[in-house]
Protein backbone atom coordinates (compact mmCIF):
# COMPACT_ATOMS: atom_id res chain seq x y z
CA UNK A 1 -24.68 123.96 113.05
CA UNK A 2 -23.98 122.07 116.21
CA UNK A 3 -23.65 118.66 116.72
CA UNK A 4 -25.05 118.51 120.35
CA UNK A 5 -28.23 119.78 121.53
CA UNK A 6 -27.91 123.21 122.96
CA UNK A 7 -30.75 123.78 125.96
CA UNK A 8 -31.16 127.06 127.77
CA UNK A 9 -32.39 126.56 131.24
CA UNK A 10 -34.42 129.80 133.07
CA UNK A 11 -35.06 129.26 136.42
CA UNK A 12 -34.33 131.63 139.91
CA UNK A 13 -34.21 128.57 142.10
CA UNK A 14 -30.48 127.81 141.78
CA UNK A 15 -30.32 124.28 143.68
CA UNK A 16 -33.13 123.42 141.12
CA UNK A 17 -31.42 124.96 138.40
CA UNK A 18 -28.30 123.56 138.61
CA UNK A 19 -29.67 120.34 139.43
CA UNK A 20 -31.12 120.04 135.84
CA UNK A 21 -28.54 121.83 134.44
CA UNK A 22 -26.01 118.54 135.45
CA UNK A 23 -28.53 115.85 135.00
CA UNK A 24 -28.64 116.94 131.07
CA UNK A 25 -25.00 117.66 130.67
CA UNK A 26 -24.93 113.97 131.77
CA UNK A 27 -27.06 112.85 128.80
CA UNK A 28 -25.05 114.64 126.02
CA UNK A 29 -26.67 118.65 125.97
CA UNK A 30 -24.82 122.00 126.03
CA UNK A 31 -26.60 123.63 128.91
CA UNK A 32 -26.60 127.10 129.64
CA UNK A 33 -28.22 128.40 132.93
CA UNK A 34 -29.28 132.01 133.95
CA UNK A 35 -31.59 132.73 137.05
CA UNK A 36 -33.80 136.16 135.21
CA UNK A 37 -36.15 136.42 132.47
CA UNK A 38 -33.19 139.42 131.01
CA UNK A 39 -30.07 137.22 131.04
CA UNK A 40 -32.92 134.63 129.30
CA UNK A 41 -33.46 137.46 126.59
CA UNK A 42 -29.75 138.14 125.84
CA UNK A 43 -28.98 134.71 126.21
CA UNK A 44 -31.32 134.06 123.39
CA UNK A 45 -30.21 136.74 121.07
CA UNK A 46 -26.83 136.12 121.47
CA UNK A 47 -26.37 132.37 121.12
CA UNK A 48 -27.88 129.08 118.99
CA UNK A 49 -30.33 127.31 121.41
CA UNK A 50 -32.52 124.51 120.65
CA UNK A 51 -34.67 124.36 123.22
CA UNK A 52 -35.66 126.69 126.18
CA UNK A 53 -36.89 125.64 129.53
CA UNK A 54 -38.52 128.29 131.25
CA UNK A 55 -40.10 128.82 134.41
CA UNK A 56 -43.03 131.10 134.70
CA UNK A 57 -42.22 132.86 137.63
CA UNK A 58 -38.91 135.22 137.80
CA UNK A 59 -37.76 138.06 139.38
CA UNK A 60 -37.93 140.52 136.98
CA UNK A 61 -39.76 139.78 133.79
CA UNK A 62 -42.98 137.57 133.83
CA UNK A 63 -42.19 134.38 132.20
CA UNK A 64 -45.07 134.76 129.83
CA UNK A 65 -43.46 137.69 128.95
CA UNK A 66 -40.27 136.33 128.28
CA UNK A 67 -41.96 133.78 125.71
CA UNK A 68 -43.45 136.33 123.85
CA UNK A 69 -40.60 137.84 123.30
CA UNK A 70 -38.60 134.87 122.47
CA UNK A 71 -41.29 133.55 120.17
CA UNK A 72 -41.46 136.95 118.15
CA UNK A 73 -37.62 137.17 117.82
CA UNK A 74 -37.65 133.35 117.34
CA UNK A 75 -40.17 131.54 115.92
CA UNK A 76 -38.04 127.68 115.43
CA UNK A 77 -37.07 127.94 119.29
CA UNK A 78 -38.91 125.61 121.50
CA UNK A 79 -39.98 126.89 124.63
CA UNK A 80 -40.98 124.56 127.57
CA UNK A 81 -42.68 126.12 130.66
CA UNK A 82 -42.34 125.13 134.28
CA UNK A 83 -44.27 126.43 137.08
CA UNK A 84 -44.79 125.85 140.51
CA UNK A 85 -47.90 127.68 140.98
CA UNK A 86 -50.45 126.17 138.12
CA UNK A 87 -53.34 128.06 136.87
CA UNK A 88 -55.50 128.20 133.85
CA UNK A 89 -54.93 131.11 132.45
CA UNK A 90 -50.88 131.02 132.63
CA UNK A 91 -51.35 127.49 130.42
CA UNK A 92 -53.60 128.96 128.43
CA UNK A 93 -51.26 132.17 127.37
CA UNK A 94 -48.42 129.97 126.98
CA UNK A 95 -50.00 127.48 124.58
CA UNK A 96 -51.54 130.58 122.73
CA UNK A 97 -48.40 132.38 122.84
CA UNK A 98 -46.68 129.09 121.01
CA UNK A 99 -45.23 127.00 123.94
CA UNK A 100 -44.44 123.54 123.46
CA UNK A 101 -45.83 122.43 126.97
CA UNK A 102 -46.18 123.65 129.83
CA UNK A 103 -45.45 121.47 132.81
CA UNK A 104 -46.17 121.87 136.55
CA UNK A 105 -43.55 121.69 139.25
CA UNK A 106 -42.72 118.98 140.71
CA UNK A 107 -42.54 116.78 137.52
CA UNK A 108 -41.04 113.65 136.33
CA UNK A 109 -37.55 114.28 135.23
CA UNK A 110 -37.61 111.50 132.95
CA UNK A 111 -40.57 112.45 131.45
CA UNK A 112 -39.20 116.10 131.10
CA UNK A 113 -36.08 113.92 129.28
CA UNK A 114 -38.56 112.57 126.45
CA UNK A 115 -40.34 116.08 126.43
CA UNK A 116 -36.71 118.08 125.58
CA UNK A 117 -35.93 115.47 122.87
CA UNK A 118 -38.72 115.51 120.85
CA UNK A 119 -38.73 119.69 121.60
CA UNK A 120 -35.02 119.32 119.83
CA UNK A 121 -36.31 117.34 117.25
CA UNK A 122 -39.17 120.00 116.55
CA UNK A 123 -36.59 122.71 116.31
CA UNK A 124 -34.30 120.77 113.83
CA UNK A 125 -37.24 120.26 111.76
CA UNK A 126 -38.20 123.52 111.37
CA UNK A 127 -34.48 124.73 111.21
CA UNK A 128 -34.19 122.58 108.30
CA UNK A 129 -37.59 123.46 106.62
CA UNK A 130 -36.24 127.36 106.86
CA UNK A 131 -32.94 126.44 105.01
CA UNK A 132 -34.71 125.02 102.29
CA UNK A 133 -37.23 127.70 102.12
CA UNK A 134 -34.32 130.18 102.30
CA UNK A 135 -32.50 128.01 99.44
CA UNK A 136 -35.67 127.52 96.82
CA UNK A 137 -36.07 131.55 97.38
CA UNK A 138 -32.45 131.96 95.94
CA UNK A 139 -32.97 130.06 93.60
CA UNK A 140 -36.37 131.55 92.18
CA UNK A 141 -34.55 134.72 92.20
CA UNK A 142 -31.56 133.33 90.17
CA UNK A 143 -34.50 132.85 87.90
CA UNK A 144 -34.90 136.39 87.50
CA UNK A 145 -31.96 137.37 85.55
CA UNK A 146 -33.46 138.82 82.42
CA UNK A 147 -31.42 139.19 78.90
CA UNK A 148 -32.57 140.55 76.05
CA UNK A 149 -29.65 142.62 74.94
CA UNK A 150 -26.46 141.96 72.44
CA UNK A 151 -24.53 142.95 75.78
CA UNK A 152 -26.02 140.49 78.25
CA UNK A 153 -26.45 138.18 76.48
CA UNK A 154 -22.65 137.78 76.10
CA UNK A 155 -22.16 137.76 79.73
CA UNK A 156 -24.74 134.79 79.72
CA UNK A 157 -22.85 133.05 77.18
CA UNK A 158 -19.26 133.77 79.97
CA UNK A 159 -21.07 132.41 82.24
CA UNK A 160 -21.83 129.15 80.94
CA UNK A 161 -18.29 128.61 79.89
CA UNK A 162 -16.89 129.23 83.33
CA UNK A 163 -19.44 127.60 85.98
CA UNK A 164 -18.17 123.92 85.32
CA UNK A 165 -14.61 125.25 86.20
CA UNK A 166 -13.24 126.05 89.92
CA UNK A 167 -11.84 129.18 89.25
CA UNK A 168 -11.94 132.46 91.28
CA UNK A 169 -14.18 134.53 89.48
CA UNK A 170 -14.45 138.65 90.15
CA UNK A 171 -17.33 140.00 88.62
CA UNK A 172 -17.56 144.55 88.26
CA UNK A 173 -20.15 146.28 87.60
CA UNK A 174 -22.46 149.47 89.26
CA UNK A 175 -25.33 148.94 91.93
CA UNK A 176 -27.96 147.26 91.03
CA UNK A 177 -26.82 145.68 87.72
CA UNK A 178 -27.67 142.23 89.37
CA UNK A 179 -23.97 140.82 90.12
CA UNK A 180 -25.36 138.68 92.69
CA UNK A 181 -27.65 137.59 90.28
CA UNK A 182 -24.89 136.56 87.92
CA UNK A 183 -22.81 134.78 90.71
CA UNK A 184 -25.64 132.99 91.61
CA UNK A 185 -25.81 131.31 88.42
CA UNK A 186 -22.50 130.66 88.06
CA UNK A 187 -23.19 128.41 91.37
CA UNK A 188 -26.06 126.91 90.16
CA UNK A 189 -24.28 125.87 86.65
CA UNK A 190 -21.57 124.57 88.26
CA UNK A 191 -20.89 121.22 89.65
CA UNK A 192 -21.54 122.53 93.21
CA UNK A 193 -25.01 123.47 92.58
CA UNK A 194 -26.82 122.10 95.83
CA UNK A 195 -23.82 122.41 98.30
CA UNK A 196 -23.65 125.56 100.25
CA UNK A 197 -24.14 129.09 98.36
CA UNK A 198 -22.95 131.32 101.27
CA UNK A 199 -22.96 135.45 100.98
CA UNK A 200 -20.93 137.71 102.59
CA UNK A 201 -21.52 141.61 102.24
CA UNK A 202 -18.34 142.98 103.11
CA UNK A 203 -19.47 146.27 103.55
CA UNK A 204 -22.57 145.87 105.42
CA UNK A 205 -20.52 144.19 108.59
CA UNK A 206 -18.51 146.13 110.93
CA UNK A 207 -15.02 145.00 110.57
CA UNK A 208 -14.76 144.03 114.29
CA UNK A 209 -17.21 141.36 113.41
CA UNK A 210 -16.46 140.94 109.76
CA UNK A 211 -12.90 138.72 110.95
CA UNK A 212 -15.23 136.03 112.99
CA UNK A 213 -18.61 136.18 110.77
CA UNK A 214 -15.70 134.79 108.24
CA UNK A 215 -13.49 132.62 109.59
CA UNK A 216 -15.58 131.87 113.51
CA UNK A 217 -13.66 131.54 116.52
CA UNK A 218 -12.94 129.57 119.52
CA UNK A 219 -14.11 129.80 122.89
CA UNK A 220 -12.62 132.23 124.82
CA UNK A 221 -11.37 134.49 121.82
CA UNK A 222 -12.76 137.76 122.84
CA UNK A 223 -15.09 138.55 125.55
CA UNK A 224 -18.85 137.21 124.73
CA UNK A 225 -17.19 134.30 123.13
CA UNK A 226 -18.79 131.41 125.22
CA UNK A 227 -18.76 128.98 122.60
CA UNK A 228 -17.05 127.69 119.50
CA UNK A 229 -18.31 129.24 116.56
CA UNK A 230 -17.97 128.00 112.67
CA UNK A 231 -17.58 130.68 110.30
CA UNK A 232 -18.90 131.16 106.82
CA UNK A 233 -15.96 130.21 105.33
CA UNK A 234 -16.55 126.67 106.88
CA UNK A 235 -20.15 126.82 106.34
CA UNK A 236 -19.39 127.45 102.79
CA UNK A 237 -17.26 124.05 102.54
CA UNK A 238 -17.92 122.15 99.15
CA UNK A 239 -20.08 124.97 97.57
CA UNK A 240 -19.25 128.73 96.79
CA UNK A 241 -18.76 131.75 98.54
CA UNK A 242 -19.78 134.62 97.28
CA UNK A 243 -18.40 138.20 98.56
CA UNK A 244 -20.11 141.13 97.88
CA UNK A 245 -18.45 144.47 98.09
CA UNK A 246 -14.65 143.00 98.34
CA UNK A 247 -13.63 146.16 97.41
CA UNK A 248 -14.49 147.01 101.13
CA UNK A 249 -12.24 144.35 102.53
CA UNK A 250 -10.47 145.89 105.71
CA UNK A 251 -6.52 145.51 105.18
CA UNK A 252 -5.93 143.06 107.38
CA UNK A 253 -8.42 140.65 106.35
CA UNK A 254 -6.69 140.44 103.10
CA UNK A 255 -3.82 138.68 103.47
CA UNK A 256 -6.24 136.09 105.43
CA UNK A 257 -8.27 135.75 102.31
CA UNK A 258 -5.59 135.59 99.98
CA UNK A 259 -4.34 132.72 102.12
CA UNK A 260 -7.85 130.84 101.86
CA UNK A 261 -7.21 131.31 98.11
CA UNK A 262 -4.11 130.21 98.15
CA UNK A 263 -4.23 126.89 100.37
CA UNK A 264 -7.20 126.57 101.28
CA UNK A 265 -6.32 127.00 104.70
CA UNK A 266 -7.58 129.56 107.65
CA UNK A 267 -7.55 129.83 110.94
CA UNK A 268 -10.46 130.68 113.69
CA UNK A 269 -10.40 133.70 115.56
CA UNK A 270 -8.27 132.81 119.07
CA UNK A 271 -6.97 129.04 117.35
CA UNK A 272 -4.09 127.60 116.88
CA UNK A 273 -5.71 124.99 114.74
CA UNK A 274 -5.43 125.15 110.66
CA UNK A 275 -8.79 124.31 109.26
CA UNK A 276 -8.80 123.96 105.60
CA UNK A 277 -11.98 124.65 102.99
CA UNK A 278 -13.16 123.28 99.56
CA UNK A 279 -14.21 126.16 98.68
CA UNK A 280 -14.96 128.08 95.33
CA UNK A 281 -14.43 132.40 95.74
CA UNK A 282 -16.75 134.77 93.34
CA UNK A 283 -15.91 138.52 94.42
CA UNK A 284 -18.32 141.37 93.16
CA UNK A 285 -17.81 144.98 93.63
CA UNK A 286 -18.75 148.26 92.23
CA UNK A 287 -15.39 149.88 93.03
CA UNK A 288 -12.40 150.26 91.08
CA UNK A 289 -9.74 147.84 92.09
CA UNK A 290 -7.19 149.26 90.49
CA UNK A 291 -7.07 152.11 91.76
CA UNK A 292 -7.33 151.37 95.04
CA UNK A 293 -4.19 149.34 94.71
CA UNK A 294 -2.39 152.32 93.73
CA UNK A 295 -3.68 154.05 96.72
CA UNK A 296 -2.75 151.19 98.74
CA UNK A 297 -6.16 150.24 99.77
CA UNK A 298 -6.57 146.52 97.92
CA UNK A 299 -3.53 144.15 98.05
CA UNK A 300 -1.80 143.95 94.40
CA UNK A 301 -1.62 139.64 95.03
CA UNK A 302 -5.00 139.62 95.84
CA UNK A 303 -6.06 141.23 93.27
CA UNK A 304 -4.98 139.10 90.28
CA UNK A 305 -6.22 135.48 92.54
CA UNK A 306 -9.37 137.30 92.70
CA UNK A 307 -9.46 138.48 88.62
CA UNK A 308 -8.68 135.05 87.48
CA UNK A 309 -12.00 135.63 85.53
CA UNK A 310 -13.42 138.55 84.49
CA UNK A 311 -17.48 139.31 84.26
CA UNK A 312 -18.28 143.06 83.92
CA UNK A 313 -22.41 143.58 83.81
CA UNK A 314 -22.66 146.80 82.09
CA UNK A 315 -25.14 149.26 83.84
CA UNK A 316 -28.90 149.51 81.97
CA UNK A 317 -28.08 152.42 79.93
CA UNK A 318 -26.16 150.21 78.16
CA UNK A 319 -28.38 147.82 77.65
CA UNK A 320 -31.77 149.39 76.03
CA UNK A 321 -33.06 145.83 74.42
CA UNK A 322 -33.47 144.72 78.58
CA UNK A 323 -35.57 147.11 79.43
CA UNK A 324 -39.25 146.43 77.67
CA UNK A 325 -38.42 143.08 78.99
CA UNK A 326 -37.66 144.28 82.47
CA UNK A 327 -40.55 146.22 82.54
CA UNK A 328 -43.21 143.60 81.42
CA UNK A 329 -41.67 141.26 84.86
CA UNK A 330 -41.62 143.23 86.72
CA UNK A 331 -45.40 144.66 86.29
CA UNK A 332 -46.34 141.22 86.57
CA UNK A 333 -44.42 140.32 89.46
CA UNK A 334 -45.77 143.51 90.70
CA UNK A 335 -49.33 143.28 90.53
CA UNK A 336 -49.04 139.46 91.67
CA UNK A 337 -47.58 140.83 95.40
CA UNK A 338 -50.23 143.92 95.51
CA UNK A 339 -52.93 142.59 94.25
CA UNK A 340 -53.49 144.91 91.33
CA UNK A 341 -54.00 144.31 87.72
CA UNK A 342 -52.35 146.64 85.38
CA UNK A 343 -51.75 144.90 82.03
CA UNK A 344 -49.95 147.79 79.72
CA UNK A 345 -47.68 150.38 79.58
CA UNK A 346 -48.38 153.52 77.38
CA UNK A 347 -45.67 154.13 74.44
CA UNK A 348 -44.54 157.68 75.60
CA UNK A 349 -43.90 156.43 79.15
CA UNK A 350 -42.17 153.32 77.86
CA UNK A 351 -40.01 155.79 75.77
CA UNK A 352 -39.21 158.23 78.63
CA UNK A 353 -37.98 154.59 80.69
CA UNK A 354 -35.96 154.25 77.01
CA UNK A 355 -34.41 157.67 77.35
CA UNK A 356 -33.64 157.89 81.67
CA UNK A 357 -29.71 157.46 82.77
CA UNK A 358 -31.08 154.75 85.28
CA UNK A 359 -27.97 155.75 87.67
CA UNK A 360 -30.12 152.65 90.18
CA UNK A 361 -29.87 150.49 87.33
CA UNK A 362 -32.33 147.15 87.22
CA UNK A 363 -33.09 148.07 91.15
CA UNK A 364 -33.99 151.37 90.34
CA UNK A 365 -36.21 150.26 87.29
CA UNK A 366 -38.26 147.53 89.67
CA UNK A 367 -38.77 150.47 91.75
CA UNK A 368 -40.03 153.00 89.14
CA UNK A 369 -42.41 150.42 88.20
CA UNK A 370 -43.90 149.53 91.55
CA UNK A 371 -44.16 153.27 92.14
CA UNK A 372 -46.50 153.26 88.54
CA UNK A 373 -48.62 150.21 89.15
CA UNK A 374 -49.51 151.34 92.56
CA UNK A 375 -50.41 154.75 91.21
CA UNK A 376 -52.07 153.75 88.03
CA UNK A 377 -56.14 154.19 87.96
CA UNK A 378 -56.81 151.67 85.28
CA UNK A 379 -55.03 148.95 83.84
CA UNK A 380 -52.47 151.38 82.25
CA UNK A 381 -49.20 153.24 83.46
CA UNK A 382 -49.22 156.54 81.90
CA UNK A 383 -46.26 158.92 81.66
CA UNK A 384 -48.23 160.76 84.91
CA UNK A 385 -47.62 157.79 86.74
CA UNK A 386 -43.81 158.01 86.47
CA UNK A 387 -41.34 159.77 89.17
CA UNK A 388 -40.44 163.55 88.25
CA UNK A 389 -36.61 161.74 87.78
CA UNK A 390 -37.81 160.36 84.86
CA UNK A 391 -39.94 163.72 84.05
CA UNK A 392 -36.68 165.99 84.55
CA UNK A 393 -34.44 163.87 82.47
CA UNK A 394 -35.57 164.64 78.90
CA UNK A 395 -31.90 165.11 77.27
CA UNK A 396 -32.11 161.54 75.34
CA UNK A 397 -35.70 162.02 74.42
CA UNK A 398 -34.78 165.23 71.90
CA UNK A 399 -34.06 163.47 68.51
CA UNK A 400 -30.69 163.80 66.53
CA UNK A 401 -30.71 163.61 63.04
CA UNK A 402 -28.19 161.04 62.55
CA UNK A 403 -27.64 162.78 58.62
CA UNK A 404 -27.36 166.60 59.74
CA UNK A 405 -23.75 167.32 60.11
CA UNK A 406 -24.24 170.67 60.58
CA UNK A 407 -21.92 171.92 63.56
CA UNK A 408 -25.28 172.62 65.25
CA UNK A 409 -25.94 169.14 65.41
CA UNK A 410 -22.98 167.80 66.31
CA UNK A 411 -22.48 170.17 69.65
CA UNK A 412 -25.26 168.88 70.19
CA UNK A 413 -25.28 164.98 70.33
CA UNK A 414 -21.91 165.77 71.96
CA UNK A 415 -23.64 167.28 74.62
CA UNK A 416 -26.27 164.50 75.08
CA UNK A 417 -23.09 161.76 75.12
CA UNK A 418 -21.51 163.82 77.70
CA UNK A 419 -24.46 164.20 80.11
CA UNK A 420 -25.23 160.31 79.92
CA UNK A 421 -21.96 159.63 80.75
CA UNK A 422 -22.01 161.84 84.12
CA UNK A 423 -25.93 160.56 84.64
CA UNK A 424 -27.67 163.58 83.99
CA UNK A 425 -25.13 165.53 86.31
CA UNK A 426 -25.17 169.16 84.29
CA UNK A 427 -22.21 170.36 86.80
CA UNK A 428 -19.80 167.75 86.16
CA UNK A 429 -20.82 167.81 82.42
CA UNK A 430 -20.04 171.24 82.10
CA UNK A 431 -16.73 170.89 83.51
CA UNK A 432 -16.14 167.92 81.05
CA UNK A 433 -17.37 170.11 78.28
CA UNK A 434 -14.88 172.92 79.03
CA UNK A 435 -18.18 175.87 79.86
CA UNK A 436 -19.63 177.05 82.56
CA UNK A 437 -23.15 176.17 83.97
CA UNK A 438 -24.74 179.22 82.66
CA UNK A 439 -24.02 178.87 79.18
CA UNK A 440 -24.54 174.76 79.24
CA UNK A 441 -27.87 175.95 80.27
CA UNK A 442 -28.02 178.40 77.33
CA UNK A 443 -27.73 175.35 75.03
CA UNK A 444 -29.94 173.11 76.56
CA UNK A 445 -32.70 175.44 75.95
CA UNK A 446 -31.55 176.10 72.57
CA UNK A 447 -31.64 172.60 71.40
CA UNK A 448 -35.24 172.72 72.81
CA UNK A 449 -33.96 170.37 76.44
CA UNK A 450 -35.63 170.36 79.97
CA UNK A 451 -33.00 172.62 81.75
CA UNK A 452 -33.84 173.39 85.62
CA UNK A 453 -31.79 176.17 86.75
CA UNK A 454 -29.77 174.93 89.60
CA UNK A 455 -26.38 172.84 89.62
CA UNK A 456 -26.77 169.52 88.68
């Protein structure tokens, strides 16, 4: 965050424009000065302001306009209107519209002064009231990490024993098994719980940004860059940083990150200057690291500074003791948002949830169960209620005599172990099993399974 007070003056007059653009330069502001209600607009979405100073009248977008836009894109940002032409109803709309004032030309520049601090003020205020809201919502959904099963409950217990250390922790495991959830308390059981807890998704930002969302930049860098900017690494400085997805790491950002690791240190995008971090690294990722460093995708180095502790979270299937748990929060956290009160569950739908590969995991499950509650008619979710996933997926639901040894039998749990481990997928299990499609299919229907005819 800035130390000095960024305005954004909007005015087509340039002698008056300029004018105030020095006169608050002179008391300590960044100013930045554009003449039409469009270089306003990408001004705004482009760059940190605290305060905007806006006259009503511009050449090509009315200045009421121009608020409205900036106060739906920007609710924190402080917007002070100037006009040379005062009526009623152009105070009115701005007030409405969420102006801080609205002041008539010509006005006292020192009272303008006062007017712009306490404007700043306003914004830091509710800058900082959003950062804490943001930071009690993490942690509430920390909170959320339910264990019930032999399995996760042992990666609650490798938790514990590694938060109050500063290692580099990489944590595996498919979508939606809740590995942010798990670095997330690792944070907040360590002794940096309430410095910065900073995410980066390193496959949800292009990597032409990804280099300078990471590490900032200096002014000048590339073209757009009209200011210093931190980056997350620094904004992550005595806490954690957590990156998501490091299996999607572009090359070259590697060898910067296994330098952060390292030393500490990193440089800015377009700097000569070394800046150094406190930082502590969790990595997550779905992918398989290893062998994407025998394609020669992941570095080999970074791979073992990232692995210096190891936290798989095994996908639901594996975990069958979670899910009546799972299931009972998130109903109620369900019919708290929408309003709806449905209290129970019947058995053979809470079996067929038993029996589903879940290939979503604890996201898909949330899902499933929103879908139900909003489609129950009483206070129930029947099996009816359920997505035709969950209706097509019987293969777990046929029983197996665990003391019939009969050859029948045992092609047959052999088939059900197969086609949880490829998620239902009847083409790859058939492959797997050594048969073709058609005669899997045979089987299926043999041993009395759902078996649709197409490719799975």
């Amino acid at each position: 965050m800035p130390d000095r007070r960024h305005i954004l003056l909007v005015d087509d007059e340039d002698s008056f424009r300029m004018h105030l653009a020095r006169l608050f330069m002179r008391k300590g502001y960044d100013v930045t000065d554009v003449r039409t209600g469009e270089e306003a607009l990408k001004a705004v979405s482009e760059d940190y302001f605290d305060v905007v100073l806006l006259d009503i009248v511009l050449p090509d977008i009315d200045g009421v306009e121009v608020l409205r836009r900036i106060r739906s894109e920007n609710p924190n940002l402080q917007v002070i209107m100037m006009t040379g032409n005062a009526t009623v109803q152009n105070a009115i709309a701005s007030m409405k519209l969420g102006a801080y004032d609205y002041l008539t030309k010509p006005f006292d520049l020192e009272e303008l002064s006062i007017l712009i601090e306490r404007a700043c003020e306003i914004s830091a205020l509710r800058r900082e009231h959003q950062l804490m809201r943001r930071e009690l919502d993490r942690h509430l959904q920390f909170t959320e990490f339910i264990a019930r099963d032999d399995k996760t409950l042992a990666v609650l217990k490798l938790v514990d024993k590694v938060a109050p250390t500063d290692s580099t922790v990489l944590i595996t495991g498919e979508t939606g098994t809740g590995k942010e959830l798990i670095a997330r308390a690792i944070h907040e059981k360590s002794p940096r719980r309430g410095k910065p807890w900073i995410v980066i998704n390193c496959s949800a930002i292009p990597e032409a940004l990804l280099e300078s969302e990471m590490f900032g930049y200096e002014k000048g860098a590339f073209t757009g860059a009209i200011k210093d900017k931190s980056g997350l690494i620094e904004m992550a400085n005595t806490g954690t940083l957590f990156l998501d997805e490091v299996g999607d790491l572009p090359p070259s950002l590697q060898i910067k990150l296994l330098r952060v690791l390292e030393t500490g240190e990193y440089r800015p995008v377009g700097s000569t200057r070394t800046l150094r971090a406190n930082v502590r690294i969790i990595a997550a990722t779905n992918r398989d690291l290893r062998r994407l460093m025998r394609e020669g995708k992941f570095r080999e180095d970074l791979y073992y500074r990232l692995n210096v502790i190891h936290i798989h979270v095994p996908p639901l299937r594996e975990r069958p003791k979670d899910i009546p748990v799972l299931v009972d929060y998130f109903m109620k956290k369900t019919c708290a948002r929408v309003g709806k009160c449905v209290r129970k569950i019947e058995p053979k739908a809470l079996q067929r949830l038993y029996h589903y590969h879940w290939p979503g995991n604890v996201r898909e499950l949330e899902n499933v169960i929103e879908r139900a509650i909003i489609l129950a008619t009483g206070d129930t979710i029947s099996i009816a209620d359920l997505p035709l996933d969950l209706w097509q997926y019987q293969e777990q639901a046929v029983s197996v005599d665990e003391n019939d040894k009969s050859l029948a039998a045992v092609e047959k749990e052999h088939i059900l172990r197969i086609l949880r481990e490829t998620g239902g997928n009847k083409a790859q299990a058939a492959r797997i099993l050594g048969i073709t499609k058609k005669t899997l299919y045979a089987k299926l229907r043999k041993y009395g399974m759902f078996a649709p005819e197409e490719s799975g």
